[in-house]
N, C-alpha and C. Protein backbone atom coordinates (compact mmCIF):
# COMPACT_ATOMS: atom_id res chain seq x y z
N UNK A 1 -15.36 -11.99 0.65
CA UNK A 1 -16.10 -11.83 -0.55
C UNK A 1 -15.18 -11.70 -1.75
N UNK A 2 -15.68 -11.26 -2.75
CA UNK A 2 -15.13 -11.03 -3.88
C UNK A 2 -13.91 -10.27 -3.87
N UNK A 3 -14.50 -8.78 -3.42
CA UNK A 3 -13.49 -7.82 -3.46
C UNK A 3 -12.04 -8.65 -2.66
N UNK A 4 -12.07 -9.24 -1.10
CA UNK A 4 -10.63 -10.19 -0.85
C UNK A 4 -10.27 -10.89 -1.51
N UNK A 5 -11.15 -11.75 -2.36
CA UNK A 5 -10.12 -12.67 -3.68
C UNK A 5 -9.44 -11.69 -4.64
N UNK A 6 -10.03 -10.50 -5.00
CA UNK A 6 -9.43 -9.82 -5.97
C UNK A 6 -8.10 -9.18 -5.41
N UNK A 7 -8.04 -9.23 -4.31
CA UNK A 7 -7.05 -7.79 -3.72
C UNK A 7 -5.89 -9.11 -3.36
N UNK A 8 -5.97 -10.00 -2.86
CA UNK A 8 -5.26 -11.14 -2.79
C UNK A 8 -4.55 -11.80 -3.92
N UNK A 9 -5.47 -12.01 -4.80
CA UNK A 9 -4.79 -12.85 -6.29
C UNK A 9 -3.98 -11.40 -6.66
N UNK A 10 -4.17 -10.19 -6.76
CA UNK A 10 -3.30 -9.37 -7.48
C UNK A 10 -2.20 -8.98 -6.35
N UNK A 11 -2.09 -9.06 -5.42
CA UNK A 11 -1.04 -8.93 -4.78
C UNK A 11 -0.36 -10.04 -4.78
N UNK A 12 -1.07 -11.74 -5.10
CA UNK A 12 0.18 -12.63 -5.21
C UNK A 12 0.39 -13.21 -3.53
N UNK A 13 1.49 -13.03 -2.91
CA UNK A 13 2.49 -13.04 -1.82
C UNK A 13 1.55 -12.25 -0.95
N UNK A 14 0.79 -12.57 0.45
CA UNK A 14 0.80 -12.24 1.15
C UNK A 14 1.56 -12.21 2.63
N UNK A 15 2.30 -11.55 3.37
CA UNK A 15 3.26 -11.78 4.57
C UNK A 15 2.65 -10.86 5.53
N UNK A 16 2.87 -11.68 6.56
CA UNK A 16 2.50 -11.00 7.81
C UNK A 16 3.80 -10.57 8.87
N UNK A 17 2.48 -9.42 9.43
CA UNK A 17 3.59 -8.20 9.48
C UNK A 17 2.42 -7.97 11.03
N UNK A 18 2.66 -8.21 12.27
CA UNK A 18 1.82 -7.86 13.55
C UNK A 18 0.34 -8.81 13.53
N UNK A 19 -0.48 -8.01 13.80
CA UNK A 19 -1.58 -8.92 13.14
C UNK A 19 -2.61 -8.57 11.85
N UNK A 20 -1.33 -8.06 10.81
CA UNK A 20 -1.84 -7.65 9.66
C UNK A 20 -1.00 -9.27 8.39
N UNK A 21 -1.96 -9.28 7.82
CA UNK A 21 -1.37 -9.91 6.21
C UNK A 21 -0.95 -8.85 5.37
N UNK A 22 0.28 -8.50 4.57
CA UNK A 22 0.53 -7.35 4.19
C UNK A 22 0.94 -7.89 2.27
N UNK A 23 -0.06 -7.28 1.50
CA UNK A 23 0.35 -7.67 -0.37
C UNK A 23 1.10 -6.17 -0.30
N UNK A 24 2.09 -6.40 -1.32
CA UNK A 24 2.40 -5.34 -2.13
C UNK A 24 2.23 -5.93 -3.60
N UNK A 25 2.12 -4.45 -4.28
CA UNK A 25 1.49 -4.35 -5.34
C UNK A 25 2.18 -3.42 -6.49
N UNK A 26 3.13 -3.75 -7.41
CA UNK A 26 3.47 -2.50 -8.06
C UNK A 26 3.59 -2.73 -9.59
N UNK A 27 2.49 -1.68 -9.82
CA UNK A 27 2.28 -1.68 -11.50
C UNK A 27 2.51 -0.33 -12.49
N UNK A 28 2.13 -0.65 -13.28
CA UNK A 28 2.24 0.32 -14.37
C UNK A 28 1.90 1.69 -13.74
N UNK A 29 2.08 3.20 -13.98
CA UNK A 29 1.52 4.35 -13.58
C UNK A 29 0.29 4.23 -13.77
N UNK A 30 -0.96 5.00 -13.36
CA UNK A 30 -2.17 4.69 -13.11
C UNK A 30 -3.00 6.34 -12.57
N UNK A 31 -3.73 6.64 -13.56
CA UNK A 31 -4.75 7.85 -12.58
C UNK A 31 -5.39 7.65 -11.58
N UNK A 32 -5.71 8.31 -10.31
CA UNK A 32 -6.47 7.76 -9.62
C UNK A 32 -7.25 8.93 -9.09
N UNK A 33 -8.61 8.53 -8.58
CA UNK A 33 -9.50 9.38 -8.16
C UNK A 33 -9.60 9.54 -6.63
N UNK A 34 -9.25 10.80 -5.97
CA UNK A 34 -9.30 11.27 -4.41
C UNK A 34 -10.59 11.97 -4.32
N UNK A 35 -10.93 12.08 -3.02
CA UNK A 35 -11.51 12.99 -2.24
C UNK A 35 -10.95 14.31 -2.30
N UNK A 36 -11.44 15.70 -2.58
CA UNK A 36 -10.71 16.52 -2.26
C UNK A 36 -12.16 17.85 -2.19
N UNK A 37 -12.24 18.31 -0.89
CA UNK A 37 -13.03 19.34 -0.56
C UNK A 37 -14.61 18.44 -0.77
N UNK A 38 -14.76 17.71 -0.55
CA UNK A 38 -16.55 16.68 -0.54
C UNK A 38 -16.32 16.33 -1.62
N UNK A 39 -15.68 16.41 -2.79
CA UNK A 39 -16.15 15.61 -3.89
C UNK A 39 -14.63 15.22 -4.74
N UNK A 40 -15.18 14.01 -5.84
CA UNK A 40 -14.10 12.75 -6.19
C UNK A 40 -13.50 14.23 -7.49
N UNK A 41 -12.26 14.06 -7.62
CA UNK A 41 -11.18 14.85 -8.29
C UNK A 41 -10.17 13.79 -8.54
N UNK A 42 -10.03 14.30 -9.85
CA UNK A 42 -8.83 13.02 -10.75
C UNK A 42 -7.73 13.13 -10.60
N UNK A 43 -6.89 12.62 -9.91
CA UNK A 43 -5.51 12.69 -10.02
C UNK A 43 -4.84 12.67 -11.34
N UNK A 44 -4.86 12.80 -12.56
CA UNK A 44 -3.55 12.48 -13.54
C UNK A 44 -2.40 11.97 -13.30
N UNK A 45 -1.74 10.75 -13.92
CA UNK A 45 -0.63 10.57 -14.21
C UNK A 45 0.25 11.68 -14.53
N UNK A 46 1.70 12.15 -13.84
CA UNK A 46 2.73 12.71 -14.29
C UNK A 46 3.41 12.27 -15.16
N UNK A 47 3.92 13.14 -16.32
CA UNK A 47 4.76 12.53 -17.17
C UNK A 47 5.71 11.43 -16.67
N UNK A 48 6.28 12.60 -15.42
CA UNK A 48 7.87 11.74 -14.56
C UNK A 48 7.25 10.31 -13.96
N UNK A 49 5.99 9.89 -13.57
CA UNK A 49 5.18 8.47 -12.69
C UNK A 49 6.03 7.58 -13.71
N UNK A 50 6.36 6.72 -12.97
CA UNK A 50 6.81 5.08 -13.34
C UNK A 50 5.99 3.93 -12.82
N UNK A 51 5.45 4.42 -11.81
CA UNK A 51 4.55 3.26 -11.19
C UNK A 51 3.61 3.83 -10.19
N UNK A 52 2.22 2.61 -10.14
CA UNK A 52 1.52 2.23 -9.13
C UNK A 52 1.86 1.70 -8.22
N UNK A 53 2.06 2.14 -7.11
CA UNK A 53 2.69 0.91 -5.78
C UNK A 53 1.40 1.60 -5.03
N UNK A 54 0.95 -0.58 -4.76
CA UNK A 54 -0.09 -0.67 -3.54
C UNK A 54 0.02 -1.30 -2.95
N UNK A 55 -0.79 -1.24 -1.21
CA UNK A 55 -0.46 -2.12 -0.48
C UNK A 55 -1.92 -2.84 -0.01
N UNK A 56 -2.10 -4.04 0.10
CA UNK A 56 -3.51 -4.52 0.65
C UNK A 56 -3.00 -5.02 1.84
N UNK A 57 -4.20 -4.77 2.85
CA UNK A 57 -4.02 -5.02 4.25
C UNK A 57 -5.28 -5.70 4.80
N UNK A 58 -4.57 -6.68 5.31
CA UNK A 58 -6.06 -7.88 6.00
C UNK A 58 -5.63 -7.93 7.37
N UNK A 59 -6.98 -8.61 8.18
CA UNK A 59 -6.80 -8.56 9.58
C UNK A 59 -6.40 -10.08 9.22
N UNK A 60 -5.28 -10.47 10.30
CA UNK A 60 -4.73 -12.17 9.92
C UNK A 60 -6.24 -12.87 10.93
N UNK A 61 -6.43 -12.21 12.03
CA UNK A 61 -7.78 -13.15 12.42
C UNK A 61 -8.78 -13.05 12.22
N UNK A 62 -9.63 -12.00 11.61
CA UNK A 62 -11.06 -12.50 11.21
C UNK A 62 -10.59 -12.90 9.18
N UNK A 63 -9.34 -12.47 8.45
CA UNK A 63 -9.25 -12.94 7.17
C UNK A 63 -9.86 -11.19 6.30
N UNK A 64 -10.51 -10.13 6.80
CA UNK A 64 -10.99 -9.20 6.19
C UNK A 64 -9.87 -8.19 5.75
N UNK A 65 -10.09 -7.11 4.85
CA UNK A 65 -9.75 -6.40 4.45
C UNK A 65 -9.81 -5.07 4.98
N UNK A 66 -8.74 -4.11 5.75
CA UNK A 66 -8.58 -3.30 6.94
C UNK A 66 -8.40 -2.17 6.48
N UNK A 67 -9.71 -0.99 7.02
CA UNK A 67 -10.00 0.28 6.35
C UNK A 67 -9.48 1.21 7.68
N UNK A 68 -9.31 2.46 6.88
CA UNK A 68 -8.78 3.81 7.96
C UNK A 68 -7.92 3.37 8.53
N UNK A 69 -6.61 2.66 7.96
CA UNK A 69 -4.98 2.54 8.29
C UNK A 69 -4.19 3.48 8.12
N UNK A 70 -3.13 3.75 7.97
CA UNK A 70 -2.80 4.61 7.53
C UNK A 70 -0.86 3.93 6.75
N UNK A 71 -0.78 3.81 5.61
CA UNK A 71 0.67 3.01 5.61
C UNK A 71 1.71 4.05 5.20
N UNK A 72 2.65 4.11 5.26
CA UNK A 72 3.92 5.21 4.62
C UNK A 72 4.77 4.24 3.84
N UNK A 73 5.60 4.30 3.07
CA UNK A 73 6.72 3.57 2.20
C UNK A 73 8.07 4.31 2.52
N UNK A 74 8.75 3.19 2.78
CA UNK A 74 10.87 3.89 2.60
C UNK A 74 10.93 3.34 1.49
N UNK A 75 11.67 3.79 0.44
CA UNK A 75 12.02 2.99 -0.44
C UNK A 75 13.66 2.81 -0.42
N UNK A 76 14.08 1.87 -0.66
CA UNK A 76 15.68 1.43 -0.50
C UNK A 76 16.42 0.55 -1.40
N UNK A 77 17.51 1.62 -1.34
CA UNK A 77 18.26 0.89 -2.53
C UNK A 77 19.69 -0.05 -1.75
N UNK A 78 19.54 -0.97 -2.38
CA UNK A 78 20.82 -1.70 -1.08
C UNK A 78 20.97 -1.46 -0.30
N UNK A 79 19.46 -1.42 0.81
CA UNK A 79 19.41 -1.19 2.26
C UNK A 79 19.49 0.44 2.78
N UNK A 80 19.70 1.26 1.50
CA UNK A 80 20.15 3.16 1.93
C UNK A 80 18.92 3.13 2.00
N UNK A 81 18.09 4.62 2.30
CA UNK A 81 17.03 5.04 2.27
C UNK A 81 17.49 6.02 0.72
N UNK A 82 16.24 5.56 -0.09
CA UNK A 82 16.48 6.60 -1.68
C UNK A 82 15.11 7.58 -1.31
N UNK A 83 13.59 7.09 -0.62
CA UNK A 83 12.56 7.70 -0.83
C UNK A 83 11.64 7.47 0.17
N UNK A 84 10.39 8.22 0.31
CA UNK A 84 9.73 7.95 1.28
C UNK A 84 8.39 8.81 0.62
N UNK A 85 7.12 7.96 0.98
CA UNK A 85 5.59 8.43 0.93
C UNK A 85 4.62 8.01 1.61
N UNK A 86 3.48 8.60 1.89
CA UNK A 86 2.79 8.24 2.69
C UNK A 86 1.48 7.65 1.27
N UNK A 87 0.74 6.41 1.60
CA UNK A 87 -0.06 5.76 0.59
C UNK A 87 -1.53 6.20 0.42
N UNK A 88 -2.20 6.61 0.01
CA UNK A 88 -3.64 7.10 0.05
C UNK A 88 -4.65 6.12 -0.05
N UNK A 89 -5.80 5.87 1.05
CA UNK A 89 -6.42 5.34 1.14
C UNK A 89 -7.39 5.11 -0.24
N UNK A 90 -7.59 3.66 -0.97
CA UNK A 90 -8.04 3.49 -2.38
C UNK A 90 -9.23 2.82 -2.63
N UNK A 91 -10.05 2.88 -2.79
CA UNK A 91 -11.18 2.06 -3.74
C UNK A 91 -11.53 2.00 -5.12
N UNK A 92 -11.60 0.68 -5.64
CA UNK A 92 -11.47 0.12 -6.37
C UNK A 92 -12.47 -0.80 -6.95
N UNK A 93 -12.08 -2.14 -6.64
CA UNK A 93 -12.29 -3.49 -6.91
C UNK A 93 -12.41 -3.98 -5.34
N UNK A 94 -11.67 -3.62 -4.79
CA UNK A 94 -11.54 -3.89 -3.49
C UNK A 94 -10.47 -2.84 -2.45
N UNK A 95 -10.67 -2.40 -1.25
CA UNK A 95 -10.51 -1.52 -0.46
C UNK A 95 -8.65 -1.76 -0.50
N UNK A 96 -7.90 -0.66 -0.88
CA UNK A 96 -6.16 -0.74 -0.39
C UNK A 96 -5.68 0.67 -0.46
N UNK A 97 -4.87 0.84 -0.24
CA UNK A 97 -3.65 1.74 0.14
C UNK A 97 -2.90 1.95 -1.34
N UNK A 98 -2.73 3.01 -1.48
CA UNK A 98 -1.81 3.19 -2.87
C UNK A 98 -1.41 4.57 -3.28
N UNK A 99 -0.78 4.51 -4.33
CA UNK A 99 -0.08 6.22 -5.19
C UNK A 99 0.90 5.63 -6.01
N UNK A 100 0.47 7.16 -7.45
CA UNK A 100 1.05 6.63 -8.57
C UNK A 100 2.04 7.81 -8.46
N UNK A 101 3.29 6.82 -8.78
CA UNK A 101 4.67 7.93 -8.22
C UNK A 101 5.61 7.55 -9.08
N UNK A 102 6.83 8.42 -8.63
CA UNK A 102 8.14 8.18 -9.60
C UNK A 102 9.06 7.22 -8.52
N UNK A 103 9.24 5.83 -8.78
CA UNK A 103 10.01 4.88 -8.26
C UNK A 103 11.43 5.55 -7.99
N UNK A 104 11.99 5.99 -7.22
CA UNK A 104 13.60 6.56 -6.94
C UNK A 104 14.09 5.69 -7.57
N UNK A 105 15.14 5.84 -8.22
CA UNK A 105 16.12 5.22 -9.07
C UNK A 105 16.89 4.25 -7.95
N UNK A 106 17.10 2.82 -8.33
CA UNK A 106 18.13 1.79 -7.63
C UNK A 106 16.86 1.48 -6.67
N UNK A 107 15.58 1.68 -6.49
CA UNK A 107 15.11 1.15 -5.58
C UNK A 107 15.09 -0.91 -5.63
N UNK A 108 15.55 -1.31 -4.42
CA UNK A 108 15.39 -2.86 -4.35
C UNK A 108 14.22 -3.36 -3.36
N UNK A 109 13.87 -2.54 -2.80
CA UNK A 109 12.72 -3.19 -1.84
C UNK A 109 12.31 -1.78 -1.12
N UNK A 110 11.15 -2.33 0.03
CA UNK A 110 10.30 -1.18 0.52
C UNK A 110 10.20 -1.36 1.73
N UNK A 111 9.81 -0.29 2.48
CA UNK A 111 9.52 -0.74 3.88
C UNK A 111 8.35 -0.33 4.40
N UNK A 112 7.40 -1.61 4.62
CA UNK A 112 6.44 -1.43 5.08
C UNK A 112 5.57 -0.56 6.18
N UNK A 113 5.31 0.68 6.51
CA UNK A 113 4.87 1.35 7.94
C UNK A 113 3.39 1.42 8.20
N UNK A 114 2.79 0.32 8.85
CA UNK A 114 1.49 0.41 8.57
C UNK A 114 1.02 0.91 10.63
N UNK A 115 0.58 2.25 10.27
CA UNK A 115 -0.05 2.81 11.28
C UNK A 115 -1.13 2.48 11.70
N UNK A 116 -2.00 1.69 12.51
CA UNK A 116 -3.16 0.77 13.20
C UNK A 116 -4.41 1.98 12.99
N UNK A 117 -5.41 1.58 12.42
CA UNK A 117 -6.86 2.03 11.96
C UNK A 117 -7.57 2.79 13.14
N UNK A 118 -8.28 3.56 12.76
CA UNK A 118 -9.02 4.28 13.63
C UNK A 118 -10.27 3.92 13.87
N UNK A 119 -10.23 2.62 14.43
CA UNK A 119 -11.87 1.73 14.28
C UNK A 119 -12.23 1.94 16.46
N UNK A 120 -13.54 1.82 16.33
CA UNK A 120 -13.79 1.69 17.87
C UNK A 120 -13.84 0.52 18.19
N UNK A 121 -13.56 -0.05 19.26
CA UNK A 121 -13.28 -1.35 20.17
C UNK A 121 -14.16 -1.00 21.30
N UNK A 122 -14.19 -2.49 22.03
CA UNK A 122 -14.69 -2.54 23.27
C UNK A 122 -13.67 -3.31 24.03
N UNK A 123 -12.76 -2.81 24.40
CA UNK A 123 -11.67 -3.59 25.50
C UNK A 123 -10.50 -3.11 24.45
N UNK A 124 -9.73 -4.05 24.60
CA UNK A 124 -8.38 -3.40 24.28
C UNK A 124 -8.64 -3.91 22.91
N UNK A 125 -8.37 -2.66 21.52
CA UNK A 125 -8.54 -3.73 20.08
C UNK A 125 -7.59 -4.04 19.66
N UNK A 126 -7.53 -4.99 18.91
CA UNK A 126 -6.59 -6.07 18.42
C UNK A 126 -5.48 -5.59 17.19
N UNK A 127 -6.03 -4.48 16.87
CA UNK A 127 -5.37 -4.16 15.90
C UNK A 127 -5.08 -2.34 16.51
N UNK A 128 -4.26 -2.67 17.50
CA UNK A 128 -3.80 -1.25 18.41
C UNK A 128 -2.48 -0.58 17.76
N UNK A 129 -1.62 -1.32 17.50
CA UNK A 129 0.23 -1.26 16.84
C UNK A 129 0.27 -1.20 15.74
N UNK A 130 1.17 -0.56 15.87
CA UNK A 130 2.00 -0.08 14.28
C UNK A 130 2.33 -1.80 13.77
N UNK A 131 2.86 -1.87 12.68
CA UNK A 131 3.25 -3.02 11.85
C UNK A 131 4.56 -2.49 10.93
N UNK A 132 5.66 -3.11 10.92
CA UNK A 132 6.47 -3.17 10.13
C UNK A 132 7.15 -4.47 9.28
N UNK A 133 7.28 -4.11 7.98
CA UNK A 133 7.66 -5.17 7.13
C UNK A 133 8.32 -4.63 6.20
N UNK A 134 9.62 -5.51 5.56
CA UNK A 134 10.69 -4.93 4.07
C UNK A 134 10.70 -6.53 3.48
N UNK A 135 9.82 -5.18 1.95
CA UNK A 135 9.89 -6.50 1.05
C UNK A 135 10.84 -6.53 -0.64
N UNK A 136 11.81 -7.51 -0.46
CA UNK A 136 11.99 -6.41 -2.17
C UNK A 136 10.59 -6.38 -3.23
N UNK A 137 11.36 -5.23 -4.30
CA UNK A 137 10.46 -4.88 -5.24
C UNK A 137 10.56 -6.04 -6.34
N UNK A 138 9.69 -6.23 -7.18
CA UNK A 138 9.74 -6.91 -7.89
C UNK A 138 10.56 -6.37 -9.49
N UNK A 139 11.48 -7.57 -10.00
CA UNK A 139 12.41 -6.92 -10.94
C UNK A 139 11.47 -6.27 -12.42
N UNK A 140 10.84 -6.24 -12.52
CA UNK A 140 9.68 -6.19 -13.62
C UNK A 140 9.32 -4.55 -13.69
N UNK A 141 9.16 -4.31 -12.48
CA UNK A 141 8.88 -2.48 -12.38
C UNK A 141 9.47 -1.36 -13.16
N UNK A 142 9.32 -0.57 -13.66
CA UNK A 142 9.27 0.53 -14.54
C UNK A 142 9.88 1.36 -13.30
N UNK A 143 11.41 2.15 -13.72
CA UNK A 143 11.89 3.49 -12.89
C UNK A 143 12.16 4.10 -14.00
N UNK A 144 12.65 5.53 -12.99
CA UNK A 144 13.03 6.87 -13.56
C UNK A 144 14.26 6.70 -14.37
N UNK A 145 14.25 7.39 -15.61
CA UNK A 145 15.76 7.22 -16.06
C UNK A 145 16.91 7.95 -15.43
């Protein structure tokens, strides 16, 4: 539907990573709204936030958009480890993974950790395994001074 064209065209580059299609996504800092105790609570932007980093996640065989994952981020600077977060499940425009954070300084790329959904199956499901993928960041991104 809609919401996969949207989550697709703004991620650009989709790569597969197990039997996931994996976008990354990293923009401007951004408020975002959580769950917290039954009801929606606003996150604020931190002064220190440099960016939105998101991740959209599709099943590569039915083509859909994959809920109750769970993804984490390394962030790396010439291959070191500079940072690490775990992504909060997002709605939007369309269903992804994301958090508005302070980019570690020298970061060049990320590493993908996408932990397999908590969906019920009948036989063995298809989407059982972890997924890993490192993508660089795009040079355009906003860091910490």
């Amino acid at each position: 539907g809609d919401d996969l064209l949207q989550a697709t065209a703004e991620a650009g580059d989709l790569h597969d990573a197990g039997p996931y299609r994996v976008g990354l996504i990293v923009e401007g800092p951004e408020p975002i709204w959580l769950w917290k105790d039954g009801k929606p609570e606003l996150e604020p932007v931190a002064a220190d936030h440099t960016n939105h980093v998101e991740v959209v996640l599709v099943d590569r065989a039915s083509g859909q958009l994959v809920p109750r994952a769970s993804v984490d981020l390394t962030f790396l600077a010439d291959g070191a480890e500079v940072g690490r977060t775990t992504l909060t499940p997002l709605l939007s425009v369309f269903s992804h993974y994301g958090k508005t954070l302070t980019l570690p300084k020298g970061t060049t790329s990320v590493r993908i950790h996408v932990h397999p959904p908590a969906l019920g199956a009948i036989g063995a499901p298809r989407l059982a395994g972890p997924a890993d993928l490192e993508l660089p960041l795009p040079a355009s991104r906003k860091e910490a001074a």
